[in-house]
Protein backbone atom coordinates (compact mmCIF):
# COMPACT_ATOMS: atom_id res chain seq x y z
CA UNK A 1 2.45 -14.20 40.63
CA UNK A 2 1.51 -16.09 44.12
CA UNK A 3 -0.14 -12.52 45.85
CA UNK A 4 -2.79 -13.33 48.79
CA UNK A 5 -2.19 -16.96 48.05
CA UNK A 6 -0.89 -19.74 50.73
CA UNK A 7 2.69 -20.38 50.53
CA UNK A 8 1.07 -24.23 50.02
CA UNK A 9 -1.23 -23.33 47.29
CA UNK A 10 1.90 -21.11 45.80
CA UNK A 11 4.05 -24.58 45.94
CA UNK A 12 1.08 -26.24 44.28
CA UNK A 13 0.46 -23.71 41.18
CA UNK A 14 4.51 -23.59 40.48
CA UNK A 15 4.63 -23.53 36.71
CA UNK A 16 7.43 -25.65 34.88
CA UNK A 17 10.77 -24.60 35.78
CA UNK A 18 9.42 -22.10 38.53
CA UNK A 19 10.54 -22.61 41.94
CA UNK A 20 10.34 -20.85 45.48
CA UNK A 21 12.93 -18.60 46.78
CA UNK A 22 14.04 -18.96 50.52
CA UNK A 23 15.25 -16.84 53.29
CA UNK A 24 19.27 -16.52 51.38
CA UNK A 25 17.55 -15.42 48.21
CA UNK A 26 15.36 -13.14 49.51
CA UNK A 27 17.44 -11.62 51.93
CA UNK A 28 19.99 -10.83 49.40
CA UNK A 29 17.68 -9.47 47.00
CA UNK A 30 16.00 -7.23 49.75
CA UNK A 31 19.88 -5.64 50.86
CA UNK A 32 20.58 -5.39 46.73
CA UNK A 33 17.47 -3.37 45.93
CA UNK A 34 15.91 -2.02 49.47
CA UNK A 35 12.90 -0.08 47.73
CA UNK A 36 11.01 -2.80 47.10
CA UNK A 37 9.94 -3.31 50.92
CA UNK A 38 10.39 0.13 52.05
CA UNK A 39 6.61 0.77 53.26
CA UNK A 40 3.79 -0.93 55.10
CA UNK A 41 2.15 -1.28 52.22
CA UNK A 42 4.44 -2.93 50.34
CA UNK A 43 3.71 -7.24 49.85
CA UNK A 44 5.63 -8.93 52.46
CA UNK A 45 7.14 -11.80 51.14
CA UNK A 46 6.92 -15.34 52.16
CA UNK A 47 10.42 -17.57 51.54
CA UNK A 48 8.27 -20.07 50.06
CA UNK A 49 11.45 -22.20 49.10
CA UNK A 50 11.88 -22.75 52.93
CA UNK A 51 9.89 -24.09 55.23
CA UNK A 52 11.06 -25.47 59.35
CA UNK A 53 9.82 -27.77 61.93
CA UNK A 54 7.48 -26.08 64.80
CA UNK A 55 9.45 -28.11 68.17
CA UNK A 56 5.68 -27.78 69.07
CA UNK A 57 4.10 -29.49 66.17
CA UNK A 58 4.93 -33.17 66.52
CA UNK A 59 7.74 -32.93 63.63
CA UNK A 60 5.60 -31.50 60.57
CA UNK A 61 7.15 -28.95 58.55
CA UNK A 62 4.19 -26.25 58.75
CA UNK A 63 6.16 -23.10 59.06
CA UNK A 64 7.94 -20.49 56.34
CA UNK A 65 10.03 -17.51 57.07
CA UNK A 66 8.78 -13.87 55.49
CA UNK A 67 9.88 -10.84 55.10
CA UNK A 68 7.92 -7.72 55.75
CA UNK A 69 8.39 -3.78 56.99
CA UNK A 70 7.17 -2.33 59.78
CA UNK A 71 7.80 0.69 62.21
CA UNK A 72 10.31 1.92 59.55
CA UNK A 73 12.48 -1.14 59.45
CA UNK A 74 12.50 -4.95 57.91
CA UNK A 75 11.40 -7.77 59.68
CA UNK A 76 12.15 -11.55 59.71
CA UNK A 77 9.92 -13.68 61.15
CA UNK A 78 7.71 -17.25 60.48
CA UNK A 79 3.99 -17.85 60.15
CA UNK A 80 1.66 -20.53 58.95
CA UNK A 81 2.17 -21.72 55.40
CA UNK A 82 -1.50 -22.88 54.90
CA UNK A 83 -2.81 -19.65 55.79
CA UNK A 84 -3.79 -16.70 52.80
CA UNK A 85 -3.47 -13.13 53.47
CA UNK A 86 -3.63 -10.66 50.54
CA UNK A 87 -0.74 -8.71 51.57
CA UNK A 88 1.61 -11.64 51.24
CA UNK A 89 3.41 -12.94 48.56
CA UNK A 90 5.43 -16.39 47.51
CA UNK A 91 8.99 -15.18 46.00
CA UNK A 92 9.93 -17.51 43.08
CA UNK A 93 12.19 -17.57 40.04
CA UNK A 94 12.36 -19.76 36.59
CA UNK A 95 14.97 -21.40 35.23
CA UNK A 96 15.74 -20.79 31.95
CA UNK A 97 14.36 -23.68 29.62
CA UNK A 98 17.78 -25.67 27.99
């Protein structure tokens, strides 16, 4: 749903009930089912249910964690979260309405 958008613009646009996954989440769900970030190709996914203080950035949270593959392995690492790239992606879920 949130491809090649910012992980803030993807926080903005969250539909009722939808929310972002973080680093846990995604992490788990990468070990459970490992071909779906298996090539370079594939959308590296931003944890767009986390986000963490640059020491360098006078105490604003402007930072997520994403996942992504490269030189045939998975990678954890932060970037940005105002920045767009198309081969990024915000994980989120729904919660079932009541």
């Amino acid at each position: 749903r949130h491809c090649g958008r910012s992980v803030r613009r993807a926080c903005e646009v969250l539909a009722s009930g939808e929310f972002g996954l973080g680093a846990f989440a995604i992490g788990i769900m990468i070990l459970t089912h490992p071909e779906r970030l298996m090539n370079y190709d594939d959308l590296w996914i931003d944890c767009s249910g986390d986000e963490f203080d640059d020491p360098a950035a006078d105490d604003r949270f402007d930072r997520v964690p994403y996942f992504y593959f490269r030189d045939g392995r998975v990678g954890f690492d932060a970037r940005w979260f105002d920045i767009a790239y198309y081969s990024y992606g915000s994980a989120s879920a729904f919660v079932p309405p009541a």
